[in-house]
Protein backbone atom coordinates (compact mmCIF):
# COMPACT_ATOMS: atom_id res chain seq x y z
CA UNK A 1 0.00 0.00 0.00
CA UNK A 2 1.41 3.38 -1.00
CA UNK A 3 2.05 5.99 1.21
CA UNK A 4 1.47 10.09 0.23
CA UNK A 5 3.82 12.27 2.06
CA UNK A 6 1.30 15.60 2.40
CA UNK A 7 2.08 18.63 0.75
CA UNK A 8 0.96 22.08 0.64
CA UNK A 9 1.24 22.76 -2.66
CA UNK A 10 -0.35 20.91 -6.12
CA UNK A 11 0.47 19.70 -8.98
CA UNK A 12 -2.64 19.34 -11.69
CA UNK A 13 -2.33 19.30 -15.47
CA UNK A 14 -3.58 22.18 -17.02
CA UNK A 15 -4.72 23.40 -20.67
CA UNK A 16 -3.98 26.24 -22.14
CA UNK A 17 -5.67 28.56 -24.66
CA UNK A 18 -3.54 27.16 -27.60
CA UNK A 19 -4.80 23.26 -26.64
CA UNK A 20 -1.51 22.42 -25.23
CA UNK A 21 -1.32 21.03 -21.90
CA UNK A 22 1.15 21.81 -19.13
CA UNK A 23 1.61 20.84 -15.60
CA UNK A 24 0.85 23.20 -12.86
CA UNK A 25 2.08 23.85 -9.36
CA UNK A 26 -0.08 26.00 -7.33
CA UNK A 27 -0.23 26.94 -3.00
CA UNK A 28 0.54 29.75 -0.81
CA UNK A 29 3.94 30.56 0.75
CA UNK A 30 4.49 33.30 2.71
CA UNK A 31 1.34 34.94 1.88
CA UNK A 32 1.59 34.59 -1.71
CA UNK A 33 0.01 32.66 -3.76
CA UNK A 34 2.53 30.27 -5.66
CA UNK A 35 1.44 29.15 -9.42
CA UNK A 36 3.75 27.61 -12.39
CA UNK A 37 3.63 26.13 -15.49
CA UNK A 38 6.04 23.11 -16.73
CA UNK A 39 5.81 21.70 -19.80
CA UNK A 40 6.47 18.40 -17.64
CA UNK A 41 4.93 16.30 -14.80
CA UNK A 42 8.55 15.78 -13.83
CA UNK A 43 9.85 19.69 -13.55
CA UNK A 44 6.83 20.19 -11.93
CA UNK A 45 7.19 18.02 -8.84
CA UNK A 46 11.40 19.18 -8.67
CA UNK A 47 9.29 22.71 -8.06
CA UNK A 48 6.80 21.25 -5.25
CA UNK A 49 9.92 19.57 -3.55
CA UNK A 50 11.60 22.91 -3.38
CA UNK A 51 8.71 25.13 -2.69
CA UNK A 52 7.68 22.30 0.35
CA UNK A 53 11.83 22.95 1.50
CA UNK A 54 11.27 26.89 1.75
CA UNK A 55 7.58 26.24 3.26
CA UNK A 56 9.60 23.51 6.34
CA UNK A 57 12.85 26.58 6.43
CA UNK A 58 10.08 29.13 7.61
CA UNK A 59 7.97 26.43 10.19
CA UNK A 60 11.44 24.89 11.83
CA UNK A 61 14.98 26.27 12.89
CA UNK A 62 15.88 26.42 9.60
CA UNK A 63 16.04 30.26 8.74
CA UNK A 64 16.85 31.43 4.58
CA UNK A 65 20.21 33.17 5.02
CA UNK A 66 21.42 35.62 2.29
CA UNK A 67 24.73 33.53 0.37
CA UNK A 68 26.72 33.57 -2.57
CA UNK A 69 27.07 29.64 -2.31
CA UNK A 70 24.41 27.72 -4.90
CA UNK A 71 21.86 25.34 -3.48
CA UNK A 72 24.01 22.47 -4.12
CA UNK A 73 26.94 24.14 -2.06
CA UNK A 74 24.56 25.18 0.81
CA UNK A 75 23.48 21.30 1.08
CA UNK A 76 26.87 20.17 1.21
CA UNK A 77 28.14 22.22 3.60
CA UNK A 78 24.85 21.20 5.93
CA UNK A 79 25.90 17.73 5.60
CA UNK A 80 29.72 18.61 6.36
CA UNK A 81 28.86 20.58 9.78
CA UNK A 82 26.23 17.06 10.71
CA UNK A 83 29.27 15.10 9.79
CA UNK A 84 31.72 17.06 12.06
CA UNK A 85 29.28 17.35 15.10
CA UNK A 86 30.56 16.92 18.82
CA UNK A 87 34.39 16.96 17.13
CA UNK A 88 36.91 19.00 18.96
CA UNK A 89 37.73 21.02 16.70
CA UNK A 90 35.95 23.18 14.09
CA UNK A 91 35.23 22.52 10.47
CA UNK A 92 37.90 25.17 9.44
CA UNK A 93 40.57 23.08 11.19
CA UNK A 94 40.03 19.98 9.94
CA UNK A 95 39.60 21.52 6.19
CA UNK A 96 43.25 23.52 6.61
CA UNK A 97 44.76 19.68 7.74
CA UNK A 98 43.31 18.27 4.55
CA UNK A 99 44.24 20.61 2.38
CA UNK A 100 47.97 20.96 3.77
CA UNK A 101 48.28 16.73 4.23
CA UNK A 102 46.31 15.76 0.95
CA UNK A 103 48.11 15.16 -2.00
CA UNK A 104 46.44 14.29 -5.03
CA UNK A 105 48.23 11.89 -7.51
CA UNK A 106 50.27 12.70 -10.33
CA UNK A 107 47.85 11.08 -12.76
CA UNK A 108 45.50 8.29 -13.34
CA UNK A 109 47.66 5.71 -15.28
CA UNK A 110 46.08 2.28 -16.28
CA UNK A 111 47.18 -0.44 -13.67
CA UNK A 112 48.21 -2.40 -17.65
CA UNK A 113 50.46 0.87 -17.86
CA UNK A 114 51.96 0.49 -14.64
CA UNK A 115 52.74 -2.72 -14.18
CA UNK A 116 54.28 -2.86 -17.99
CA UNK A 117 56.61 0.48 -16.56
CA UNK A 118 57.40 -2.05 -13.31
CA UNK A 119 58.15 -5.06 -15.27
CA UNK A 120 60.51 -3.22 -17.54
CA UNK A 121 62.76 -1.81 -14.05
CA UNK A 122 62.69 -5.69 -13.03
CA UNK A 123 63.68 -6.99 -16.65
CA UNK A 124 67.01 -4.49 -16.13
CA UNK A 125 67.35 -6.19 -12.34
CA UNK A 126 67.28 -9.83 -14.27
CA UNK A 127 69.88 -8.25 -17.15
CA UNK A 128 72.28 -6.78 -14.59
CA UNK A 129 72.06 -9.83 -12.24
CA UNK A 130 69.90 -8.17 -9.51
CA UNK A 131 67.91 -10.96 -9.42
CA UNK A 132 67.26 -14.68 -10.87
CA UNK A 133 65.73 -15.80 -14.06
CA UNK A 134 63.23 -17.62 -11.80
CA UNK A 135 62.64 -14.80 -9.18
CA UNK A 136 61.38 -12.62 -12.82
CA UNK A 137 59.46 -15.88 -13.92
CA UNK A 138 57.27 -15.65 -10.62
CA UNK A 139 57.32 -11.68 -10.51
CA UNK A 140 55.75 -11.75 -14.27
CA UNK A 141 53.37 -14.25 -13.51
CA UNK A 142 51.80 -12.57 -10.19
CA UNK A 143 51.19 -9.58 -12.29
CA UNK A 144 49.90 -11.18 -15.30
CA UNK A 145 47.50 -12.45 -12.56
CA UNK A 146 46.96 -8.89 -11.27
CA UNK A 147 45.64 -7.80 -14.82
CA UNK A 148 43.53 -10.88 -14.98
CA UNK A 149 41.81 -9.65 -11.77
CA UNK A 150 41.63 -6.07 -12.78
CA UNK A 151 41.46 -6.01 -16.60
CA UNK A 152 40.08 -2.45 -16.58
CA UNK A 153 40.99 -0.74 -13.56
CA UNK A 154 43.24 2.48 -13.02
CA UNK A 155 46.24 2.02 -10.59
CA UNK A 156 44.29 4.74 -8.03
CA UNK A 157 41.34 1.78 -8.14
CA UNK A 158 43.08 -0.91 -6.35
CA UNK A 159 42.33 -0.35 -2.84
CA UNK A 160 43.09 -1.97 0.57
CA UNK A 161 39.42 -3.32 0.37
CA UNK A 162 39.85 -4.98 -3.00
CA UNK A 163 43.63 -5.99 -2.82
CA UNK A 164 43.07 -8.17 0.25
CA UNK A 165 40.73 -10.79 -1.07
CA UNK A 166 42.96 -10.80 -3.93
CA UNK A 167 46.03 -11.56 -1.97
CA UNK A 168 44.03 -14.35 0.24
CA UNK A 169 42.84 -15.90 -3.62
CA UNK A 170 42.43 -19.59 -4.26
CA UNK A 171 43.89 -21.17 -7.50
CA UNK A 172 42.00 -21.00 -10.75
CA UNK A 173 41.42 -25.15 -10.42
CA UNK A 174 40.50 -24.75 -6.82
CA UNK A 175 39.00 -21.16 -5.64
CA UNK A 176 37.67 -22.43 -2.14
CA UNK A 177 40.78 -23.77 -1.21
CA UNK A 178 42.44 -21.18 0.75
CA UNK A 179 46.34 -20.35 0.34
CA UNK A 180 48.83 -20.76 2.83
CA UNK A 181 50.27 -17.79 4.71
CA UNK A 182 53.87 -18.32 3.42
CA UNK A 183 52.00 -17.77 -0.21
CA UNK A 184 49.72 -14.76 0.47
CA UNK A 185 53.39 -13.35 2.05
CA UNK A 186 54.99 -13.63 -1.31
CA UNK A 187 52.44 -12.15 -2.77
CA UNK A 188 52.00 -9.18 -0.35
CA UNK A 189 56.16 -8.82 -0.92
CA UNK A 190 55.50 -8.42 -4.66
CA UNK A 191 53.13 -6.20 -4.06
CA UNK A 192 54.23 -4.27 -1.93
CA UNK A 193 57.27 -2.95 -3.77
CA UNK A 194 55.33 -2.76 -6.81
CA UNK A 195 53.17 -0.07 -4.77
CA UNK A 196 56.07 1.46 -3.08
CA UNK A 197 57.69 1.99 -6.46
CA UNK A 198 54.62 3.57 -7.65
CA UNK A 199 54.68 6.16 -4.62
CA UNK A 200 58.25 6.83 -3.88
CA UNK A 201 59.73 6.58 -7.81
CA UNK A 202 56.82 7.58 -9.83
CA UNK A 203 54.25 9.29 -7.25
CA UNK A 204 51.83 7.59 -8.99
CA UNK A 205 49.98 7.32 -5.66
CA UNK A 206 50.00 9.14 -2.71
CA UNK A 207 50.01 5.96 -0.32
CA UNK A 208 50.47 2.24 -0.56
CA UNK A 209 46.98 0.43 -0.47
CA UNK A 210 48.69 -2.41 1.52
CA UNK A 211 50.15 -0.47 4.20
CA UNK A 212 47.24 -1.22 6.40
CA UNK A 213 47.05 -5.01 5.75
CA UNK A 214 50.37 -7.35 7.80
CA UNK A 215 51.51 -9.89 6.26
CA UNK A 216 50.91 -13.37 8.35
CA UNK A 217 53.61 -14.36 10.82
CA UNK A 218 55.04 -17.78 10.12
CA UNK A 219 56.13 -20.54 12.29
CA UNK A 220 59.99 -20.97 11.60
CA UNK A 221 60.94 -24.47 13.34
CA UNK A 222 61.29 -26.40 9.98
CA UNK A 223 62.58 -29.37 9.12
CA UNK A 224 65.59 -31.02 7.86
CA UNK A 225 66.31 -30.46 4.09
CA UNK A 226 65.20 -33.63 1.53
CA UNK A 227 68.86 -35.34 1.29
CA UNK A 228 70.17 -38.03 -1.03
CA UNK A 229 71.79 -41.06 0.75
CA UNK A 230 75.45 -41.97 0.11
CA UNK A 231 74.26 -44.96 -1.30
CA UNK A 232 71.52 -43.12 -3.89
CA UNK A 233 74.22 -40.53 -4.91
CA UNK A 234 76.95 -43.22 -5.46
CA UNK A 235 73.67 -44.82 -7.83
CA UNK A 236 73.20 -41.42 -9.53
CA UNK A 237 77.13 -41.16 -10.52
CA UNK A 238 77.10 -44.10 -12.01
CA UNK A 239 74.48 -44.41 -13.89
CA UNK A 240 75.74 -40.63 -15.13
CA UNK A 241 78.97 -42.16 -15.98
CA UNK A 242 77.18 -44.61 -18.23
CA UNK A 243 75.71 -41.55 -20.66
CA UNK A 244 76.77 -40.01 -23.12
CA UNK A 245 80.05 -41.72 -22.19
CA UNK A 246 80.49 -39.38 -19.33
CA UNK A 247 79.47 -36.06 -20.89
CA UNK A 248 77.23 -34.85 -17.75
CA UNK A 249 79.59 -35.83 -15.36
CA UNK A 250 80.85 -32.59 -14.65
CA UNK A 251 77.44 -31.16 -13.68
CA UNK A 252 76.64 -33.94 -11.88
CA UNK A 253 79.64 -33.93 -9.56
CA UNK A 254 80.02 -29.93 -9.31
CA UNK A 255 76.09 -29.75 -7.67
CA UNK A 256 76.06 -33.12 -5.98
CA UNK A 257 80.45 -32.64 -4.20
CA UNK A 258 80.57 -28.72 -3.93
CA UNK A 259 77.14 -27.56 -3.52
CA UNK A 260 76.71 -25.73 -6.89
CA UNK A 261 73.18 -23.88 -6.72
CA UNK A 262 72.22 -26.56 -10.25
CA UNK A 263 69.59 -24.50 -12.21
CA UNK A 264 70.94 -25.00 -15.55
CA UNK A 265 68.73 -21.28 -16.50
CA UNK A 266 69.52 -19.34 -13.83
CA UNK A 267 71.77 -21.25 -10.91
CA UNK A 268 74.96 -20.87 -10.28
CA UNK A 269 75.98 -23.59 -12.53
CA UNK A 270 74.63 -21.69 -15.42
CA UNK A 271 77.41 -19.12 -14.85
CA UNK A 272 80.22 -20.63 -13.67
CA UNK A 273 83.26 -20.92 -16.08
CA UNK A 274 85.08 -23.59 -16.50
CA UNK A 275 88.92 -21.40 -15.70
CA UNK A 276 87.36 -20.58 -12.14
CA UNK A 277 87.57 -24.96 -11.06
CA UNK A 278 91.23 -25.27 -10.05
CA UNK A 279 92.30 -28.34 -9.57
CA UNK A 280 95.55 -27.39 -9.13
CA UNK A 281 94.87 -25.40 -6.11
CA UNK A 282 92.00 -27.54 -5.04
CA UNK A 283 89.47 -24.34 -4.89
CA UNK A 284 86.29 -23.46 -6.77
CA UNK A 285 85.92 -19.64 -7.20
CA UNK A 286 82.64 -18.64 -7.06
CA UNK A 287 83.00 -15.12 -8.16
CA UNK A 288 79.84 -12.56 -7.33
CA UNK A 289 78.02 -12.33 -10.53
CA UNK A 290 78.13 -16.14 -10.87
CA UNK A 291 76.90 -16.19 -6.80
CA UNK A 292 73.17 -15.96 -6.52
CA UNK A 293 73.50 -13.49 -3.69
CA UNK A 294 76.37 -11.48 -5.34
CA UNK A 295 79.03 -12.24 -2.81
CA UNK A 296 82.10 -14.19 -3.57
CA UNK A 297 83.59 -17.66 -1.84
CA UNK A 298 86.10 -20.54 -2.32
CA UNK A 299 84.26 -23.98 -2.19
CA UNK A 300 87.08 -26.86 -1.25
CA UNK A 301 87.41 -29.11 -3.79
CA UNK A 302 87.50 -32.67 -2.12
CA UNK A 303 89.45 -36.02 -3.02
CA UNK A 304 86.43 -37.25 -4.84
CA UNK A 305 85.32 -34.55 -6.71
CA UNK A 306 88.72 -34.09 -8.04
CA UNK A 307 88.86 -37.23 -9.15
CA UNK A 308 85.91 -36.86 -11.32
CA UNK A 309 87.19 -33.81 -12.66
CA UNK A 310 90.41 -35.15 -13.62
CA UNK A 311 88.92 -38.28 -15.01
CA UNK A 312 86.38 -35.73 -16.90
CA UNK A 313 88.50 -32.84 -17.39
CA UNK A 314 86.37 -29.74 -18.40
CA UNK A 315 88.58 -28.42 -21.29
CA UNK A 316 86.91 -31.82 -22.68
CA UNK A 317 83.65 -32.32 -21.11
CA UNK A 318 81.90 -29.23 -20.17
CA UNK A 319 80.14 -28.59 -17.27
CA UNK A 320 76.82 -28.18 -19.10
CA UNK A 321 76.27 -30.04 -21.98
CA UNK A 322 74.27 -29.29 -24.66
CA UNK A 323 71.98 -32.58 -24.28
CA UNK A 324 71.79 -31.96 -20.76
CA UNK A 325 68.11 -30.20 -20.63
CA UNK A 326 66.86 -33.28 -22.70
CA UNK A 327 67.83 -35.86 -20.52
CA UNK A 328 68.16 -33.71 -16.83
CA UNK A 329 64.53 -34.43 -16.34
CA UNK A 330 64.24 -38.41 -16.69
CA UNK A 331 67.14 -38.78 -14.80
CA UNK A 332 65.81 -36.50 -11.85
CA UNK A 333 62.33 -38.45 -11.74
CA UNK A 334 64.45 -42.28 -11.96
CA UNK A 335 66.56 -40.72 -8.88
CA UNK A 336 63.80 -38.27 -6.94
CA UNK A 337 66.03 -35.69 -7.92
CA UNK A 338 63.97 -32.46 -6.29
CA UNK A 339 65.24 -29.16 -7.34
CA UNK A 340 67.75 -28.42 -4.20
CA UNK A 341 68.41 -32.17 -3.21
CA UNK A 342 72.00 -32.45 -4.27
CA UNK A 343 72.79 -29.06 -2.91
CA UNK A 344 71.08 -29.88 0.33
CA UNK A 345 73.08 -33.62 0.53
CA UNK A 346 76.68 -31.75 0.05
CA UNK A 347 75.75 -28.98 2.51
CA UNK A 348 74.33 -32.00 5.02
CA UNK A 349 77.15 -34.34 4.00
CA UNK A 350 80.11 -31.18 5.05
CA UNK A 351 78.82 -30.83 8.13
CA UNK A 352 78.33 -34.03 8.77
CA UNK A 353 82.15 -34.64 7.96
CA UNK A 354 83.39 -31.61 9.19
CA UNK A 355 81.52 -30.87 12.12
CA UNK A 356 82.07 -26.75 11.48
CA UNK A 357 78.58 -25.26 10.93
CA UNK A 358 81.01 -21.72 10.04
CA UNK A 359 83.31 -23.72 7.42
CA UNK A 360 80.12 -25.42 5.75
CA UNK A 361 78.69 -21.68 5.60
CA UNK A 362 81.39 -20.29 3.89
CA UNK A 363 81.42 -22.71 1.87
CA UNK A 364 77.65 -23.28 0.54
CA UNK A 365 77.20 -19.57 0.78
CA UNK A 366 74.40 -19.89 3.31
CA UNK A 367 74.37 -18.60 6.93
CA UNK A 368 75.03 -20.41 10.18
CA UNK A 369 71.34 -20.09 11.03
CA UNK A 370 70.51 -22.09 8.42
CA UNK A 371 73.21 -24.34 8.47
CA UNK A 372 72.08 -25.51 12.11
CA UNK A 373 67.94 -25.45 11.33
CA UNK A 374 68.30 -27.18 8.46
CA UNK A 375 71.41 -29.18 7.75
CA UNK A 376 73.21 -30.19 11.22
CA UNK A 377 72.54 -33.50 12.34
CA UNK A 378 70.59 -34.75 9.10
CA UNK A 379 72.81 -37.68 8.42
CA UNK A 380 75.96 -39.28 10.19
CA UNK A 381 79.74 -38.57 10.15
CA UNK A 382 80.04 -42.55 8.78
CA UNK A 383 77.51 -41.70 6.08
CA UNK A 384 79.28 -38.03 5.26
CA UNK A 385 82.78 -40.39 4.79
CA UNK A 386 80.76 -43.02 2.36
CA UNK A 387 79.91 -39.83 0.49
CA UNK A 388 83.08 -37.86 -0.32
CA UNK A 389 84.20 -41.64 -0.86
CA UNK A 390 82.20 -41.56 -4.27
CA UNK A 391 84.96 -41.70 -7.14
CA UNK A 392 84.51 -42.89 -10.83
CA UNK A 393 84.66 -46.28 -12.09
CA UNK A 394 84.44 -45.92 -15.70
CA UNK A 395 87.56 -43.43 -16.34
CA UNK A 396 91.01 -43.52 -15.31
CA UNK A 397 92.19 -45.88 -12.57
CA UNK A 398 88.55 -47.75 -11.09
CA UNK A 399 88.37 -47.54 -7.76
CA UNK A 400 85.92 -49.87 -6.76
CA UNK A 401 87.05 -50.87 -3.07
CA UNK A 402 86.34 -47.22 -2.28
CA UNK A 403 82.55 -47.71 -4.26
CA UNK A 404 81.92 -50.98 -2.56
CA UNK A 405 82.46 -49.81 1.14
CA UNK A 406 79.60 -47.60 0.94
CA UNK A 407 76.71 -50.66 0.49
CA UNK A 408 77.14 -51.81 4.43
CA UNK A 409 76.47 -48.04 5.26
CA UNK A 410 72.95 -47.45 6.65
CA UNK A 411 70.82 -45.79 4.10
CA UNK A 412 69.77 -42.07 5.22
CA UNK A 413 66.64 -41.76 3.88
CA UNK A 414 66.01 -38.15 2.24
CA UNK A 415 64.50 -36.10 5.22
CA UNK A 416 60.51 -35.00 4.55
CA UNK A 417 59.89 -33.59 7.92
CA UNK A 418 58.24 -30.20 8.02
CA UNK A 419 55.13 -29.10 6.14
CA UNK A 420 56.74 -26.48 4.73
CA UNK A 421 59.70 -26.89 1.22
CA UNK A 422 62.96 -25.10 1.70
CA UNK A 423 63.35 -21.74 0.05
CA UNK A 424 65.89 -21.47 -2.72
CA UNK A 425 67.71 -19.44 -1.19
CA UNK A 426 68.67 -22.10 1.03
């Protein structure tokens, strides 16, 4: 059922002499009588509204003031002084802090024109060895995802309230299934500087939309790295030996004996040239644009690994070879070859032998703190010695005593404890 709010003035249609018919408003206010002609119903009742405002200014506390402000200004300025009622201070103050702490932006680029500026500062990083193939890889990706979400939108759009479902996003395959808080964190990090850059370098913005949201604090007592047992890496070198008459030795034996971060894109295997192995003083120079965190350090060359080298001498066998990405994946799934394991069995195996968490450090290019959370105590001292025991068969002088004393050796199984998979940067 409708309801009529009351009104003390009309609105009737009404004909006039030349047959055309108009819509009238007629009542008294203030004494005089009120009557106008619209050539619409709709103008008319714009007029009653207004005419029933001036009529409720004269019966309530409301009182017509003289002003060179329009009708539109006079409303909003009602609404500001109701908005700022019972403050401390007045309207005047809190307009002067605006206007001195208020800073519009620079302009209203495209988030697609943004992010393409971002990606182009972070292509330069990757070129001058800032950071990893793989590190771009993922950057690219969460942006391409970024677009996806906001096809459309202006950089200035994305606010806290939008940006924080986005960061807490399920997969495409799987939407209800939350992420976990290590992932939103790497997303909020990728973020995050992409919105800082946009403030501080390009004042794009005037504040980052995820200042206000914290990333999620993670537990840190992980597990022991996934490790290969002597007796699995002593498998993996042989059957290694057996391809390609020897050619991938030298990759094999680099990652698996001295720790050699082993992407073959962007690792430090990738980089490192053959002149920087010297056998002669028994030291690996890892200089700092072949280092993935841009510091140089000496890995010790062992008895075993320079026996592979010298039985596959790099001036003949390079340390990648060009059927290597062909074959690198078969082999890794018939040995549960993860990306890290043979880096995480040297690092394990060194301390293991060595029992010097600062030595092993230095060496891998990691810190103490992860040296003891991760690595110390994953496999035994008798284990460590059956793995820098490993020497070649096929080449050279076989030296298959050395091989065979590793079967009575207890198997270390490759450590899965911990929910959570090492970092790279490990």
């Amino acid at each position: 059922m409708k309801t009529h709010t009351a009104s003390n003035f009309t609105v009737k249609p009404f004909k006039n002499r030349n047959g055309v018919t108009s819509w009238r408003v007629s009542g008294w206010l203030h004494g005089l009588r009120i009557r106008k002609n619209f050539k619409n119903k709709q103008d008319a009742f714009v007029e009653r509204g207004a005419l029933d405002l001036k009529l409720m200014q004269t019966q309530s506390s409301l009182r017509p003031v003289t002003t060179s402000l329009s009708d539109e200004q006079v409303r909003e300025a009602e609404i500001l002084f109701q908005k700022f009622a019972g403050k401390p201070r007045t309207l005047a103050f809190y307009a002067d802090h605006g206007l001195t702490h208020y800073k519009e932006p620079a302009s209203q680029i495209s988030l697609a024109d943004a992010v393409k500026a971002y990606l182009e500062i972070r292509r330069d990083d990757e070129k001058r060895n800032v950071i990893g193939k793989r590190q771009l890889r993922t950057i690219e990706s969460e942006f391409n995802e970024l677009q996806r979400h906001f096809p459309t939108q202006n950089l200035s759009d994305l606010t806290t309230d939008l940006l924080r479902p986005y960061l807490n996003r399920g997969n495409l395959a799987r939407p209800q299934i939350h992420p976990a808080r290590k992932t939103v964190n790497l997303r909020y990090g990728h973020l995050f500087t992409f919105f800082r850059f946009a403030v501080v370098t390009k004042e794009w913005l005037v504040k980052n939309p995820l200042a206000k949201i914290s990333r999620h604090k993670l537990e840190h007592s992980r597990g022991s790295a996934p490790t290969l047992s002597a007796q699995k890496a002593a498998e993996l070198m042989a059957h290694v030996e057996t391809l390609h008459d020897g050619a991938f030795v030298p990759y094999y034996a680099l990652c698996l004996f001295a720790g050699i971060r082993p992407s073959v894109q962007d690792g430090e295997i990738s980089r490192l040239p053959a002149k920087d192995v010297r056998l002669d003083t028994r030291t690996i120079h890892i200089e700092p644009d072949v280092s993935k965190v841009d510091m140089k350090r000496n890995i010790d060359i062992q008895p075993n690994l320079a026996a592979w080298l010298e039985a596959y001498p790099l001036d003949k066998f390079p340390i990648i070879h060009k059927s290597l990405a062909k074959s690198r994946a078969t082999i890794a799934k018939q040995f549960g070859l993860s990306h890290d394991v043979m880096r995480h069995t040297f690092i394990s195996m060194h301390v293991a032998k060595f029992r010097s968490m600062g030595d092993t450090a230095l060496q891998a290019g990691n810190s103490e703190r992860i040296i003891r959370r991760h690595y110390l105590n994953v496999t035994t001292p008798q284990e460590a010695e059956a793995f820098f025991n490993i020497m070649p068969a096929l080449r050279g002088k076989p030296r298959t005593e050395t091989n065979a004393a590793i079967a009575p050796i207890a198997v270390v199984a490759a450590s899965t404890h911990g929910a959570e998979t090492l970092p790279a940067a490990a």
